[in-house]
PDB file of N, CA and C in Angstrom:
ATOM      1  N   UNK A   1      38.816 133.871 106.852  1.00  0.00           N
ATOM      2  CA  UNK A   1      40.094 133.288 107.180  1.00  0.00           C
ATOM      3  C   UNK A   1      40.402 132.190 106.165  1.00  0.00           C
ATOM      4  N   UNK A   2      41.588 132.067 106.313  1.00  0.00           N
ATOM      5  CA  UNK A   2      42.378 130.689 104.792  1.00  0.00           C
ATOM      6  C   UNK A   2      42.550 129.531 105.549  1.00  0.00           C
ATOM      7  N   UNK A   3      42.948 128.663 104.484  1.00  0.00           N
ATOM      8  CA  UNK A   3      43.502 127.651 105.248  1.00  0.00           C
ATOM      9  C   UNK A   3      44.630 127.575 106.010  1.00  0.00           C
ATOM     10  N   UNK A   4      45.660 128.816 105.676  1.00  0.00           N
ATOM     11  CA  UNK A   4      47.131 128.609 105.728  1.00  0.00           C
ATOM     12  C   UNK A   4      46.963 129.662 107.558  1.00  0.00           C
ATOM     13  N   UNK A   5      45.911 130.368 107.204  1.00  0.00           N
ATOM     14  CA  UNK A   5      46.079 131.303 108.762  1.00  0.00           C
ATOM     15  C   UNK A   5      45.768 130.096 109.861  1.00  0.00           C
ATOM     16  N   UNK A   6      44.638 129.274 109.721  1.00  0.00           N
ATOM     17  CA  UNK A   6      43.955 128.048 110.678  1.00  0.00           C
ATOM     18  C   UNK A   6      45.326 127.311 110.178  1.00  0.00           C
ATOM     19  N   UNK A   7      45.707 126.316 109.808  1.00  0.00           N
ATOM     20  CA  UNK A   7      47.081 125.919 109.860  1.00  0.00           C
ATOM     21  C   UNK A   7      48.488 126.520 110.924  1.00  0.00           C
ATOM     22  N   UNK A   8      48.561 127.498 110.625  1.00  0.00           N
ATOM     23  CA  UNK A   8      49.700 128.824 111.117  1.00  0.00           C
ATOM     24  C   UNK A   8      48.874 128.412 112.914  1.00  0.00           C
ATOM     25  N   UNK A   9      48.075 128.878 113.122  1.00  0.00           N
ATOM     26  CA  UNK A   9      47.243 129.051 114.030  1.00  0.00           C
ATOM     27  C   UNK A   9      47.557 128.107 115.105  1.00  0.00           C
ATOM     28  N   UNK A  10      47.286 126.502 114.583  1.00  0.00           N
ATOM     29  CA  UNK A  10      47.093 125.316 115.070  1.00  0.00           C
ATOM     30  C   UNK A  10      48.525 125.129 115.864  1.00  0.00           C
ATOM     31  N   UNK A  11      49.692 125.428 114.382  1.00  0.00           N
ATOM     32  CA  UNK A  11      51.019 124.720 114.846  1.00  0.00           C
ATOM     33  C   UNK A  11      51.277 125.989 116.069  1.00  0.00           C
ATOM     34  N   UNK A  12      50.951 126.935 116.283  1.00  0.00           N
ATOM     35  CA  UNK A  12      51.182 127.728 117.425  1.00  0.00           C
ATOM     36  C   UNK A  12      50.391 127.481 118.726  1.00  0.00           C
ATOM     37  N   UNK A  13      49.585 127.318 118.507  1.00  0.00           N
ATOM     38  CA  UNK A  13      48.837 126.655 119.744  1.00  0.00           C
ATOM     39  C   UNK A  13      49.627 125.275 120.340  1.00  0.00           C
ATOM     40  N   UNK A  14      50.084 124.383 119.503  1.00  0.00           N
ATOM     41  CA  UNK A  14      50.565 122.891 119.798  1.00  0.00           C
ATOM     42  C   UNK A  14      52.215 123.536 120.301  1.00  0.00           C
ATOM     43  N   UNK A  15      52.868 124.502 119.727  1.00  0.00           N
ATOM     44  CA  UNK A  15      54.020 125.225 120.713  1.00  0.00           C
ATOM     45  C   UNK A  15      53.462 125.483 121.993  1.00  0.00           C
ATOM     46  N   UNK A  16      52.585 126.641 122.257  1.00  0.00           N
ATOM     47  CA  UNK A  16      52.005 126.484 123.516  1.00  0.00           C
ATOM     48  C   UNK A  16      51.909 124.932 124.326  1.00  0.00           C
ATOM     49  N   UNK A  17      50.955 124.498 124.346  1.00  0.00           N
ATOM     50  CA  UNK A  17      50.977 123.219 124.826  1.00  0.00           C
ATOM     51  C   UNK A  17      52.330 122.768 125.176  1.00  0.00           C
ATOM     52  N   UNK A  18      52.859 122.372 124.221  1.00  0.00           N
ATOM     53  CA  UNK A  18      54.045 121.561 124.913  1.00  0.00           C
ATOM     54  C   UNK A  18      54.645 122.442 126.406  1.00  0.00           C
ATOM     55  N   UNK A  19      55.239 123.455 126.710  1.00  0.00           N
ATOM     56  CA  UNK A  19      55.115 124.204 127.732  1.00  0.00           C
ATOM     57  C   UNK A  19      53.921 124.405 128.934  1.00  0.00           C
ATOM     58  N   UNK A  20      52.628 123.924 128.285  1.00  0.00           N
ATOM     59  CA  UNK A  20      51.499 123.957 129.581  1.00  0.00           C
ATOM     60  C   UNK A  20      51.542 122.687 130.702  1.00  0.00           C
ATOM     61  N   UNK A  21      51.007 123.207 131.493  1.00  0.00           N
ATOM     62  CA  UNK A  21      50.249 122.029 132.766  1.00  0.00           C
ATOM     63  C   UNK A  21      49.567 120.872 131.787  1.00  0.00           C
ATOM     64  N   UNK A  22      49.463 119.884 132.454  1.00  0.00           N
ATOM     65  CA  UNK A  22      48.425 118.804 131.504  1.00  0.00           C
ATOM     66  C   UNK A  22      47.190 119.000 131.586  1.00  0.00           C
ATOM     67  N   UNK A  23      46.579 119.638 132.251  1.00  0.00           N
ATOM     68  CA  UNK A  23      45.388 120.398 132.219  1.00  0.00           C
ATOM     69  C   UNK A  23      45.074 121.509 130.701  1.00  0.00           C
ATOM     70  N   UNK A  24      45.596 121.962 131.054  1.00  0.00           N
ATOM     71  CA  UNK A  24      46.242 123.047 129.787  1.00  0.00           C
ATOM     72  C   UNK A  24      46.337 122.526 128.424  1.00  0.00           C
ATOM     73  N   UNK A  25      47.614 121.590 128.535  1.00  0.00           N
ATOM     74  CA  UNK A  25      47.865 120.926 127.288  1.00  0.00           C
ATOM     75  C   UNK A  25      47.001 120.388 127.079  1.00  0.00           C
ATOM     76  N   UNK A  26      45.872 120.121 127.661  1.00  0.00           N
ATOM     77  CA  UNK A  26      44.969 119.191 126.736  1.00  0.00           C
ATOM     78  C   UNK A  26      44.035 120.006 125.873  1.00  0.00           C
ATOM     79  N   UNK A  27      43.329 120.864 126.793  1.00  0.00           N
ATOM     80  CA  UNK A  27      42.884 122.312 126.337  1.00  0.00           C
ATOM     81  C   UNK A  27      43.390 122.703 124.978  1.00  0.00           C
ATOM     82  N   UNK A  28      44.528 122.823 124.888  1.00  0.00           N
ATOM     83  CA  UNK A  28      45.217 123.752 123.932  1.00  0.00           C
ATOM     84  C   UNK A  28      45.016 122.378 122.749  1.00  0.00           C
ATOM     85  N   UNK A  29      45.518 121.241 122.709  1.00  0.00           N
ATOM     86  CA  UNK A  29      45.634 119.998 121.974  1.00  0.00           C
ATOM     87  C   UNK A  29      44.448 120.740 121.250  1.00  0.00           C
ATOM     88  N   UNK A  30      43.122 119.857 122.249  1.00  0.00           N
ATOM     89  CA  UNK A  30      41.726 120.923 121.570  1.00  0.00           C
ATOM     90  C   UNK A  30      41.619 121.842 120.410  1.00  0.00           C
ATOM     91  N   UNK A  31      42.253 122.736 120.937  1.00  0.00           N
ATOM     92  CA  UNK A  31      41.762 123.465 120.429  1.00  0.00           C
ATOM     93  C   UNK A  31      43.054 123.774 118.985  1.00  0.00           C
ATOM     94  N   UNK A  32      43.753 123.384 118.868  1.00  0.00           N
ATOM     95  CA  UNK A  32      44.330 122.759 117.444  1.00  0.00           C
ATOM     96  C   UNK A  32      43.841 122.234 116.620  1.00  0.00           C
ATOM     97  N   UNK A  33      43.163 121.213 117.237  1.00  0.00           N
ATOM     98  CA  UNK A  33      42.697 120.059 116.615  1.00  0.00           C
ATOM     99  C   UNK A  33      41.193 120.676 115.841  1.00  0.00           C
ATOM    100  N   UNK A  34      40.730 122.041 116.596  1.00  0.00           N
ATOM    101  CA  UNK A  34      39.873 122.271 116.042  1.00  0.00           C
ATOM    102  C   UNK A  34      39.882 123.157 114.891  1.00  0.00           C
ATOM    103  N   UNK A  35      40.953 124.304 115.484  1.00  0.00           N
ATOM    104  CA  UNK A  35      41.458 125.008 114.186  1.00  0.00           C
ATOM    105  C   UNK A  35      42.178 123.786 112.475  1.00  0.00           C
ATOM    106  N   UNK A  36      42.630 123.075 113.156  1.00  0.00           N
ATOM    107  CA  UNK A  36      42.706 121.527 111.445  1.00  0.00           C
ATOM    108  C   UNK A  36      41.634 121.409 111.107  1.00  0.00           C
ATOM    109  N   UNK A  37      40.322 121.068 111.962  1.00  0.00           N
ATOM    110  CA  UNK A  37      39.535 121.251 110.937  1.00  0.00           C
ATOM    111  C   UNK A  37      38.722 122.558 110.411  1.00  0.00           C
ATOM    112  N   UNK A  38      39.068 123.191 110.776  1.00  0.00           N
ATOM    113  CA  UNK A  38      38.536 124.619 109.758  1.00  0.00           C
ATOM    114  C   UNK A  38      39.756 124.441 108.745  1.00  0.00           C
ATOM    115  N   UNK A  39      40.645 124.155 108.758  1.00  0.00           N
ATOM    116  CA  UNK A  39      40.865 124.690 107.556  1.00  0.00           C
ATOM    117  C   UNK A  39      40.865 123.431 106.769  1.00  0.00           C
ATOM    118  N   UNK A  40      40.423 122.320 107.029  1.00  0.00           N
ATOM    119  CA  UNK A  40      40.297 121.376 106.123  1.00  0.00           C
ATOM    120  C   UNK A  40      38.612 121.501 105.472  1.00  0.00           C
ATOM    121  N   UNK A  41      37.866 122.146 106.535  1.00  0.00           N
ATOM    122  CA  UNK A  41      36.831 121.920 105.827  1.00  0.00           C
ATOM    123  C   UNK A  41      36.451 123.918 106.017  1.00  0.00           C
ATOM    124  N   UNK A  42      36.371 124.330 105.176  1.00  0.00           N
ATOM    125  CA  UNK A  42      35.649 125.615 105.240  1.00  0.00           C
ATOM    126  C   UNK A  42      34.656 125.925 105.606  1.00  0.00           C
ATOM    127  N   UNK A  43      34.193 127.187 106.167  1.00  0.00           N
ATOM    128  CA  UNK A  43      32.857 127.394 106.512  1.00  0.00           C
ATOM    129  C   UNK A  43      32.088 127.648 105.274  1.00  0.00           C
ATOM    130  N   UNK A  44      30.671 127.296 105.491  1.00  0.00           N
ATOM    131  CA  UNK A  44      30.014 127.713 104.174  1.00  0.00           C
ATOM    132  C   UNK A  44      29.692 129.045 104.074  1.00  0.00           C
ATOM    133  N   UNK A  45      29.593 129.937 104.559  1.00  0.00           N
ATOM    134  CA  UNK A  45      30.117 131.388 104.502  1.00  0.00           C
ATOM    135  C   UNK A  45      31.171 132.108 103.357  1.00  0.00           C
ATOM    136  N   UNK A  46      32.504 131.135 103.417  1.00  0.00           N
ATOM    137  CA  UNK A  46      33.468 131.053 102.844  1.00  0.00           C
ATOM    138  C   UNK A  46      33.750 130.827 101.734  1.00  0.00           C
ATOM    139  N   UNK A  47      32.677 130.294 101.058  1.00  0.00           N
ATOM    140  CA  UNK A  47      32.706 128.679 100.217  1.00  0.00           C
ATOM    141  C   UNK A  47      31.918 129.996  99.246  1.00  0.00           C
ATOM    142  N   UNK A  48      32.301 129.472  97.381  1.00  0.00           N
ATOM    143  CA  UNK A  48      32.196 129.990  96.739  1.00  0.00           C
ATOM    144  C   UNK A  48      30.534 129.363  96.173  1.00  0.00           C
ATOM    145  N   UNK A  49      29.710 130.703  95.303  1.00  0.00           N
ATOM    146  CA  UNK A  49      28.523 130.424  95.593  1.00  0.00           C
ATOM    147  C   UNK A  49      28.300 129.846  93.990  1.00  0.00           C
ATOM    148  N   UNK A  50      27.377 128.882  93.919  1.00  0.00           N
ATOM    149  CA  UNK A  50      27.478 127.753  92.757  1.00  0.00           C
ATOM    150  C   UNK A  50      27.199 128.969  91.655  1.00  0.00           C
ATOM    151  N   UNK A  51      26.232 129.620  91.780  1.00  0.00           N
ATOM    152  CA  UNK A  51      25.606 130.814  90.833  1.00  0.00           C
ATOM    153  C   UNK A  51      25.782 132.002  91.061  1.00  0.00           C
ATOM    154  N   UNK A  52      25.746 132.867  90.461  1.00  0.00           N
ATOM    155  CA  UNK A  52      26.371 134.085  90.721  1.00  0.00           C
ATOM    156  C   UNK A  52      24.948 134.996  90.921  1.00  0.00           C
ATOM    157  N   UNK A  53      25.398 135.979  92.056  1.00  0.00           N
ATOM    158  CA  UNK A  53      24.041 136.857  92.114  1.00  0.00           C
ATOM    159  C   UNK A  53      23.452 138.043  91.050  1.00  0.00           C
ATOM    160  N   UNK A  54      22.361 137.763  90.774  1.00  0.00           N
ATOM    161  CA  UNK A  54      22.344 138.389  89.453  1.00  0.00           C
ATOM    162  C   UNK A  54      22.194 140.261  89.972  1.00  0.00           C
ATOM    163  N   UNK A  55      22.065 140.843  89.230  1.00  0.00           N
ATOM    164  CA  UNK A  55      22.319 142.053  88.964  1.00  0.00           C
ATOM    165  C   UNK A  55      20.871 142.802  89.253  1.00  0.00           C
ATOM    166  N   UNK A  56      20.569 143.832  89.728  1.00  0.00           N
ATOM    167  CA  UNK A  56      19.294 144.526  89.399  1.00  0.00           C
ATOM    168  C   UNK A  56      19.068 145.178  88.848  1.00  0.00           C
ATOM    169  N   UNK A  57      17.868 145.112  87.937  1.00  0.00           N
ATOM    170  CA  UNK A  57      17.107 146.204  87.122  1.00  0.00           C
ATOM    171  C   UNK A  57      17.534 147.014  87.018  1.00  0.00           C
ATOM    172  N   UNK A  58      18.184 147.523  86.081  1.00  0.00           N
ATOM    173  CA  UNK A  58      17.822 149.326  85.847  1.00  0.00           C
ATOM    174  C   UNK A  58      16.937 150.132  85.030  1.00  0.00           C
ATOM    175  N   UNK A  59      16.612 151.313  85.093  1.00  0.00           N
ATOM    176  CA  UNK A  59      15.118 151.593  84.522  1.00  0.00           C
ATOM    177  C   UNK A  59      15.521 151.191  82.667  1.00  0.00           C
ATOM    178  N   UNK A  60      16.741 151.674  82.396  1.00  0.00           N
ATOM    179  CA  UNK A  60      16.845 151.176  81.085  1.00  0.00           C
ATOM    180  C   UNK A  60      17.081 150.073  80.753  1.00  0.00           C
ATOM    181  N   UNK A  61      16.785 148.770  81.451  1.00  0.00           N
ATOM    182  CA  UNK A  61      16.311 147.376  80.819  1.00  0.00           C
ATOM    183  C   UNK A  61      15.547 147.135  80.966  1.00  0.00           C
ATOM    184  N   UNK A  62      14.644 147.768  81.900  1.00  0.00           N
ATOM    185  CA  UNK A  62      13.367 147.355  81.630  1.00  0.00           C
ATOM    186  C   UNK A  62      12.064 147.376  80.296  1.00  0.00           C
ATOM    187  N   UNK A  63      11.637 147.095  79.809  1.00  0.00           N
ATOM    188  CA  UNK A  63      10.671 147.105  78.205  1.00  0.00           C
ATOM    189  C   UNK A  63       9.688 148.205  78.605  1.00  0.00           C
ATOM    190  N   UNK A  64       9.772 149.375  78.060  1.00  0.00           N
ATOM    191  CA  UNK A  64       8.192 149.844  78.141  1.00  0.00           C
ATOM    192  C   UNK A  64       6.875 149.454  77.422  1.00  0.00           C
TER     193      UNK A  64
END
C-alpha cells in the first residue's frame, strides 16, 4: 500500500465519524489516526532494500 491509499483511507474514515455515535466516533478517530501513521512512516516490508539481492550462480560462471 502507498502513502496516498492510507491518506485516501484516513480522510474517509474521519467522513464516517462525523455521522457516528460518540462511541463510534472515537473508534473511527482511531483508527485514522492510525492509518496517518502508516503512511507517514512505512512498513519495513515496503521500504526499499539498501543492497540489492545478488543473483545466483550459473553453471557458466562458475571457474572449472
Amino acid at each position: 500500500m502507498n502513502e496516498d491509499f492510507y491518506r485516501a483511507r484516513a480522510s474517509q474514515v474521519r467522513d464516517i465519524a462525523e455521522r457516528a455515535d460518540p462511541f463510534t466516533k472515537q473508534r473511527l478517530l482511531k483508527l485514522a489516526d492510525n492509518y496517518e501513521f502508516r503512511a507517514r512512516n512505512p512498513s519495513r516490508a515496503s521500504r526499499p532494500t539498501a543492497r540489492p539481492i545478488p543473483l545466483p550462480f550459473t553453471q557458466n560462471d562458475r571457474k572449472a
